[in-house]
C-alpha atoms as a PDB file:
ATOM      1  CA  UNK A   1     -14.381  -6.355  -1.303  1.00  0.00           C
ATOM      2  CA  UNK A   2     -14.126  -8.260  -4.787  1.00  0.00           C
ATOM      3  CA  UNK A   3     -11.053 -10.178  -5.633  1.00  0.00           C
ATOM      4  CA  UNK A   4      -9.649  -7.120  -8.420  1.00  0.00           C
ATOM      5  CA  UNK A   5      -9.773  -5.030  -5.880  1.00  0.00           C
ATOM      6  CA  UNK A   6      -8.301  -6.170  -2.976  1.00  0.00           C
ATOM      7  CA  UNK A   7      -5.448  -7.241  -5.556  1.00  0.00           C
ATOM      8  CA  UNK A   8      -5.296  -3.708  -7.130  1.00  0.00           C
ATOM      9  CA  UNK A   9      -5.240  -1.743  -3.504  1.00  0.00           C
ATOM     10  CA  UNK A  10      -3.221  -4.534  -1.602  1.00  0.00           C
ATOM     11  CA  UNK A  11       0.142  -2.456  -0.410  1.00  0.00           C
ATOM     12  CA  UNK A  12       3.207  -3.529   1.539  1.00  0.00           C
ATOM     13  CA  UNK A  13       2.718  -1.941   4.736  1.00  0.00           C
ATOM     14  CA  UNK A  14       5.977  -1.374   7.110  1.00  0.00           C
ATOM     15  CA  UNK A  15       4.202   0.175  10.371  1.00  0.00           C
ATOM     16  CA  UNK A  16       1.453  -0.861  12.321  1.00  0.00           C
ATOM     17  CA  UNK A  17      -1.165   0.522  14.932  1.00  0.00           C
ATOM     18  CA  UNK A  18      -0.534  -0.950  18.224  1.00  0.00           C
ATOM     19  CA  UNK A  19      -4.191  -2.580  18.201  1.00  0.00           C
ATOM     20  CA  UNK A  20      -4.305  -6.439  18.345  1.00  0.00           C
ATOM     21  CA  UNK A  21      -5.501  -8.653  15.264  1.00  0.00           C
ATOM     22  CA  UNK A  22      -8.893  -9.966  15.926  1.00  0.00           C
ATOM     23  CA  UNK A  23     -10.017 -13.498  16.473  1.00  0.00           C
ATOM     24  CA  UNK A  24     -12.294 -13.746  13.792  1.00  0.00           C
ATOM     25  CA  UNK A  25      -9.590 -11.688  11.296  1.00  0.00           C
ATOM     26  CA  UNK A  26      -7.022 -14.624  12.608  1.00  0.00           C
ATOM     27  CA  UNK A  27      -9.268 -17.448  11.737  1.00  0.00           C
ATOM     28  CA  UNK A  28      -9.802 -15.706   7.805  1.00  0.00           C
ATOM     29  CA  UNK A  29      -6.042 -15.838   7.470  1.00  0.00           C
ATOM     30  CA  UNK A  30      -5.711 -18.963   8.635  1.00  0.00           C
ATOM     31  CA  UNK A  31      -8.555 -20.597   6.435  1.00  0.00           C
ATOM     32  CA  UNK A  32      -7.115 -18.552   3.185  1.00  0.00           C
ATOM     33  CA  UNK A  33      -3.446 -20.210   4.164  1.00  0.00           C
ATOM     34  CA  UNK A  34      -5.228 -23.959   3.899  1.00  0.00           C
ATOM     35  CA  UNK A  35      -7.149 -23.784   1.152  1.00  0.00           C
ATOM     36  CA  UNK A  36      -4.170 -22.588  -0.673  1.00  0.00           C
ATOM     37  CA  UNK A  37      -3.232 -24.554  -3.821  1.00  0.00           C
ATOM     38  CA  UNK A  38      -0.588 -27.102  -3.245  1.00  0.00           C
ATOM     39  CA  UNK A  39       2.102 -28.852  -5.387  1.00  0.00           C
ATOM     40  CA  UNK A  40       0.611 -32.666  -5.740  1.00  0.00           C
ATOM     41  CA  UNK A  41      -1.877 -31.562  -2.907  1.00  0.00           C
ATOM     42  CA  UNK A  42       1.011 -32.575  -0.408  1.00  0.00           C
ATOM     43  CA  UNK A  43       0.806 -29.209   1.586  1.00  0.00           C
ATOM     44  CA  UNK A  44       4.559 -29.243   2.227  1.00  0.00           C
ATOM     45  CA  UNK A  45       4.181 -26.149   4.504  1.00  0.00           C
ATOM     46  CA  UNK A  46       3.426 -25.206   7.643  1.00  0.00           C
ATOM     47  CA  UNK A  47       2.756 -21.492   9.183  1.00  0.00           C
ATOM     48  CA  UNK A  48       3.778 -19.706  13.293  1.00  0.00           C
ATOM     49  CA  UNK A  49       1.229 -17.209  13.840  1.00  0.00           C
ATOM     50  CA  UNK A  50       3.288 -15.323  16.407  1.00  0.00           C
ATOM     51  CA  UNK A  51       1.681 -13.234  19.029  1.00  0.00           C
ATOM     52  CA  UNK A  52       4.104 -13.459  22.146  1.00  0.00           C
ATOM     53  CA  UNK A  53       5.767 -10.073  21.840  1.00  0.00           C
ATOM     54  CA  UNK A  54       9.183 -11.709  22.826  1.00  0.00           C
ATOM     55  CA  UNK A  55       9.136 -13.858  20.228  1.00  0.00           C
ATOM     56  CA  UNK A  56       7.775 -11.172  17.776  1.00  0.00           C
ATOM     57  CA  UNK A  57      11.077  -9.024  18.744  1.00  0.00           C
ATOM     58  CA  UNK A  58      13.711 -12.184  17.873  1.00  0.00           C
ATOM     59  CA  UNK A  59      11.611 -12.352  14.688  1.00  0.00           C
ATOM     60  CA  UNK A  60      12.761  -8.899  14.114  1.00  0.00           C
ATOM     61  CA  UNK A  61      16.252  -9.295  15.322  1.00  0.00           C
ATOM     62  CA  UNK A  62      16.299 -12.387  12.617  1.00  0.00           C
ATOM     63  CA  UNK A  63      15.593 -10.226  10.049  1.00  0.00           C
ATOM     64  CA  UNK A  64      17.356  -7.255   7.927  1.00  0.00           C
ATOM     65  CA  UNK A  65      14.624  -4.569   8.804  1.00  0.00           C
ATOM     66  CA  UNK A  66      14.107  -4.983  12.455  1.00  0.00           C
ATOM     67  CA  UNK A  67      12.027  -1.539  12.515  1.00  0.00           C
ATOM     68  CA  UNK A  68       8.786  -3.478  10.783  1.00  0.00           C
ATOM     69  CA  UNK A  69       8.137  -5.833  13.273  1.00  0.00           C
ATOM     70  CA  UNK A  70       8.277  -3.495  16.152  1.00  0.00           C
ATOM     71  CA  UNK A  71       4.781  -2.376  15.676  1.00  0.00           C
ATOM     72  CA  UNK A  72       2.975  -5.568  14.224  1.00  0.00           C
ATOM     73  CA  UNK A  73       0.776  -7.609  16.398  1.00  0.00           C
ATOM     74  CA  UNK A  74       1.125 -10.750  14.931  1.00  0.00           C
ATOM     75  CA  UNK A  75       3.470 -12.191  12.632  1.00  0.00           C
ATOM     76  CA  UNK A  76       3.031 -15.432  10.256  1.00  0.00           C
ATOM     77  CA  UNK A  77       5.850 -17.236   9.898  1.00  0.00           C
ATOM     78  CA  UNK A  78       5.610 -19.852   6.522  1.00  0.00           C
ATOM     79  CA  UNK A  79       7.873 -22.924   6.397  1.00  0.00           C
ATOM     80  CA  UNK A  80       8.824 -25.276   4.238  1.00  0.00           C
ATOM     81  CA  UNK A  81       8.466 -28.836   5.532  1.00  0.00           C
ATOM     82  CA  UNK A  82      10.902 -31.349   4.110  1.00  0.00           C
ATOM     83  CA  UNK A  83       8.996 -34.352   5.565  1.00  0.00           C
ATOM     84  CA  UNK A  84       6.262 -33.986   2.626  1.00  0.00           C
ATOM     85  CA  UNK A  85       7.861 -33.534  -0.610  1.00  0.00           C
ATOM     86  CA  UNK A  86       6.597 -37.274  -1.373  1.00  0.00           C
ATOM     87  CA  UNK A  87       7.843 -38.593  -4.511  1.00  0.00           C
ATOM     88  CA  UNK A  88       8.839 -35.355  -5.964  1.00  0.00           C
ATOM     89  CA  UNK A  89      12.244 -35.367  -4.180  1.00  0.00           C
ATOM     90  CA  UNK A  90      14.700 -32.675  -4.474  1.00  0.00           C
ATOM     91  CA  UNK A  91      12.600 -30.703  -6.947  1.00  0.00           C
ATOM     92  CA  UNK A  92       9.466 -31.547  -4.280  1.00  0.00           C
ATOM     93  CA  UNK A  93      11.367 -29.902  -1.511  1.00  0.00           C
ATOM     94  CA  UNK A  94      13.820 -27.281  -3.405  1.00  0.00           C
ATOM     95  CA  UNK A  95      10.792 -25.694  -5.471  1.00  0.00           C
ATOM     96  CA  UNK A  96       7.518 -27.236  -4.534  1.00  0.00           C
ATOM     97  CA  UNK A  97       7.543 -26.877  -1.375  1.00  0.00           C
ATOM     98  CA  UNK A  98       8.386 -22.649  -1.428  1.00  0.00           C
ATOM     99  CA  UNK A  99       5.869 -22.685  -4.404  1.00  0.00           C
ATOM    100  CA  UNK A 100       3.489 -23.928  -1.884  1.00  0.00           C
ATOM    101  CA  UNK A 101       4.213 -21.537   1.078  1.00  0.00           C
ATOM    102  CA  UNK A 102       4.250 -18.944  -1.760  1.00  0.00           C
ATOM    103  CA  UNK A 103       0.923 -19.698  -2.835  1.00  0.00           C
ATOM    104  CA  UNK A 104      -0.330 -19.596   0.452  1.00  0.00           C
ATOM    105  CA  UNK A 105       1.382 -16.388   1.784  1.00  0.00           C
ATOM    106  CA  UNK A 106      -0.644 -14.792  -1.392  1.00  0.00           C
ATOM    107  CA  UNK A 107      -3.962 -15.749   0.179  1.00  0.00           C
ATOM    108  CA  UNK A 108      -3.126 -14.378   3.291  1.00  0.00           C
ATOM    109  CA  UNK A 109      -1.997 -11.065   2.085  1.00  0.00           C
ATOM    110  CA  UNK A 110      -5.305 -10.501  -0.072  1.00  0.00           C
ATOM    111  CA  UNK A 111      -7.544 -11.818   3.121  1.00  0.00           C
ATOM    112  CA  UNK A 112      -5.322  -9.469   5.420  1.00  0.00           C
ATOM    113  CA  UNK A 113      -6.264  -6.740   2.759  1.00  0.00           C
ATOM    114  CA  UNK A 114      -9.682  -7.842   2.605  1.00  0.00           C
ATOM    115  CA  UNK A 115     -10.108  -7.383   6.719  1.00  0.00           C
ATOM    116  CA  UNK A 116      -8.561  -3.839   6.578  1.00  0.00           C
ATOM    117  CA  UNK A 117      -5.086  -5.544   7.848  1.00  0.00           C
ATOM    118  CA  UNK A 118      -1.785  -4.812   6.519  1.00  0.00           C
ATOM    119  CA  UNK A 119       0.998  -6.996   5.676  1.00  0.00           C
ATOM    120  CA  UNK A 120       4.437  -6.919   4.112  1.00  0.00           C
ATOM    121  CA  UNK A 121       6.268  -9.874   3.110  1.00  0.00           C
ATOM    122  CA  UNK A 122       9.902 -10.560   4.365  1.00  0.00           C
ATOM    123  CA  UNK A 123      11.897 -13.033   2.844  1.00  0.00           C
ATOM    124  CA  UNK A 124      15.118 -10.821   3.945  1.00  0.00           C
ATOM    125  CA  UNK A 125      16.022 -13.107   6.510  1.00  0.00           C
ATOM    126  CA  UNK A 126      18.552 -15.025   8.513  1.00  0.00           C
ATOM    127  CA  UNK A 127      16.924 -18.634   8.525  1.00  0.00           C
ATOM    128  CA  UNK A 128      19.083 -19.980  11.428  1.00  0.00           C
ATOM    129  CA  UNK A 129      18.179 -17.062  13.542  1.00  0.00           C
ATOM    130  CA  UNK A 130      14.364 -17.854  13.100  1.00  0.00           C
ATOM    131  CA  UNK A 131      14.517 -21.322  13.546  1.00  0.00           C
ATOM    132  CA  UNK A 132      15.850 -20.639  16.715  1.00  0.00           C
ATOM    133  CA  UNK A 133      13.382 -18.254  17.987  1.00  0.00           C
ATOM    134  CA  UNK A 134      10.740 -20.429  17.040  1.00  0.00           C
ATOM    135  CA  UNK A 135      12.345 -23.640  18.046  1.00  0.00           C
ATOM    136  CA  UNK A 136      11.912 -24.981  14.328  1.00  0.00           C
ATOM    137  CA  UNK A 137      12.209 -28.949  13.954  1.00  0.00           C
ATOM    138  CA  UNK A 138      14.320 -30.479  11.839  1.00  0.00           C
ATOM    139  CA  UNK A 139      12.752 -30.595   8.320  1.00  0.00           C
ATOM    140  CA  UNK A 140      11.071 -27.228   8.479  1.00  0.00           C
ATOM    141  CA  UNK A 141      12.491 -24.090   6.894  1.00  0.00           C
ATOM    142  CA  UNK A 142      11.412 -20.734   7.346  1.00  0.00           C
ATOM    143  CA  UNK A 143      10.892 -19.042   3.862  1.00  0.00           C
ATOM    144  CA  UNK A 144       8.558 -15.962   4.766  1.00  0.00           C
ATOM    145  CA  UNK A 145       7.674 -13.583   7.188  1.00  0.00           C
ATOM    146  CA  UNK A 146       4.632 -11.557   6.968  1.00  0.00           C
ATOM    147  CA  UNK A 147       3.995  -8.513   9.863  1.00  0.00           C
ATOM    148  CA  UNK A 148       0.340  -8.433  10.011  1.00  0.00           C
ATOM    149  CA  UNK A 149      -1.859  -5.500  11.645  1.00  0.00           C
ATOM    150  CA  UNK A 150      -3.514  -2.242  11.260  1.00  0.00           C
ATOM    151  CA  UNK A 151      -2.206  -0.204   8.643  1.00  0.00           C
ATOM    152  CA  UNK A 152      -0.583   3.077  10.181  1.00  0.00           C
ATOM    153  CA  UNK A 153       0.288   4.076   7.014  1.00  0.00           C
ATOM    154  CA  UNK A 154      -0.968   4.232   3.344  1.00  0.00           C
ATOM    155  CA  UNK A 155       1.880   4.079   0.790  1.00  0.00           C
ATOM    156  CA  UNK A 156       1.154   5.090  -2.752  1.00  0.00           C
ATOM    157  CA  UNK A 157       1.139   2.313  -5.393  1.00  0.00           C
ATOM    158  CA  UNK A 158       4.341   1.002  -6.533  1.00  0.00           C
ATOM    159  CA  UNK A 159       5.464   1.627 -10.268  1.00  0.00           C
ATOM    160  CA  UNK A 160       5.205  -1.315 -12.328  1.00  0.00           C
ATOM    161  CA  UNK A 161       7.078  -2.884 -15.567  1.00  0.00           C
ATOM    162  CA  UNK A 162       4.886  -2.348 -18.602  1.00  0.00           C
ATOM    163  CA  UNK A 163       2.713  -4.871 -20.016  1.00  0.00           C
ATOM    164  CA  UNK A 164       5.294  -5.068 -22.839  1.00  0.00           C
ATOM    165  CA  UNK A 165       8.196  -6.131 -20.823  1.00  0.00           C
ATOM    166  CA  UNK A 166       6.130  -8.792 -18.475  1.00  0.00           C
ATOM    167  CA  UNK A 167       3.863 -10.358 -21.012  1.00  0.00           C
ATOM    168  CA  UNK A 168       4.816 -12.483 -23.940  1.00  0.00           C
ATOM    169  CA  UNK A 169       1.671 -14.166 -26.272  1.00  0.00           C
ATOM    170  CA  UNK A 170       2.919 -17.274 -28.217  1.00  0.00           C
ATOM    171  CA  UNK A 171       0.402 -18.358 -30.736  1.00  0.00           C
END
């Protein structure tokens, strides 16, 4: 699959098939989550891939749509990490650092797409209740959730804004 295309047939998908994620399909989304750009290079992120069904149900209990993690095998959680915002500071950790875990939840959701995997990601959230159900350190904050699995569904596109009201030229 080219890069247009997985970014013109990516959808948010809400329910899963009960089969597993494979190993291999794991180890994609994990490479396309490093090799993310980074603010500065400082990788001020860190990402749970959650498996343990337990956990995977507090996950869902942490967030506002329970129903969508019911069915997903796995579920990548991306944090900020506080400990690496380096000389940027505030801006470092109140910006760079979710640019960063932005950046790299993007590559994951095109390399899910690209494996025949669906994703949807969550930012509707109660922090607290994640960092509890993943035992969080101090310093990390959880600023996505993305259910991962087979698709069980196949949503039509979304409408979009027209080019006219997204894209400005200044000569």
């Amino acid at each position: 699959m080219d890069l247009r295309e997985a970014i013109l047939r990516r959808r948010s998908i809400r329910t899963f098939s009960d089969r597993p994620v494979d190993t291999d399909a794991v180890e994609a989304l994990k490479e396309a989550v490093l090799w993310a750009p980074s603010a500065g290079n400082l990788q001020s992120r860190v990402f749970y891939f959650v498996t343990h069904e337990h956990t995977r149900q507090k996950l869902g209990k942490a967030s506002y749509q329970p129903e969508i993690f019911a069915s997903a095998p796995l579920v990548v959680v991306g944090c900020t990490d506080d400990a690496i915002v380096g000389e940027y500071g505030e801006r470092g950790r109140d910006l760079y650092a979710v640019q960063d875990v932005a950046a790299a939840v993007q590559n994951l959701l095109l390399t899910a797409h690209a494996h025949d995997l669906g994703t949807v990601w969550i930012g509707a959230f109660d922090p607290e209740k994640v960092r509890e159900a993943l035992a969080l350190p101090a310093g990390l904050e959880a600023v996505a959730m993305v259910p991962v699995g087979t698709p069980a569904e196949a949503p039509a596109p979304p409408e979009h804004k027209p080019p006219h009201a997204l894209f400005h030229d200044v000569v």
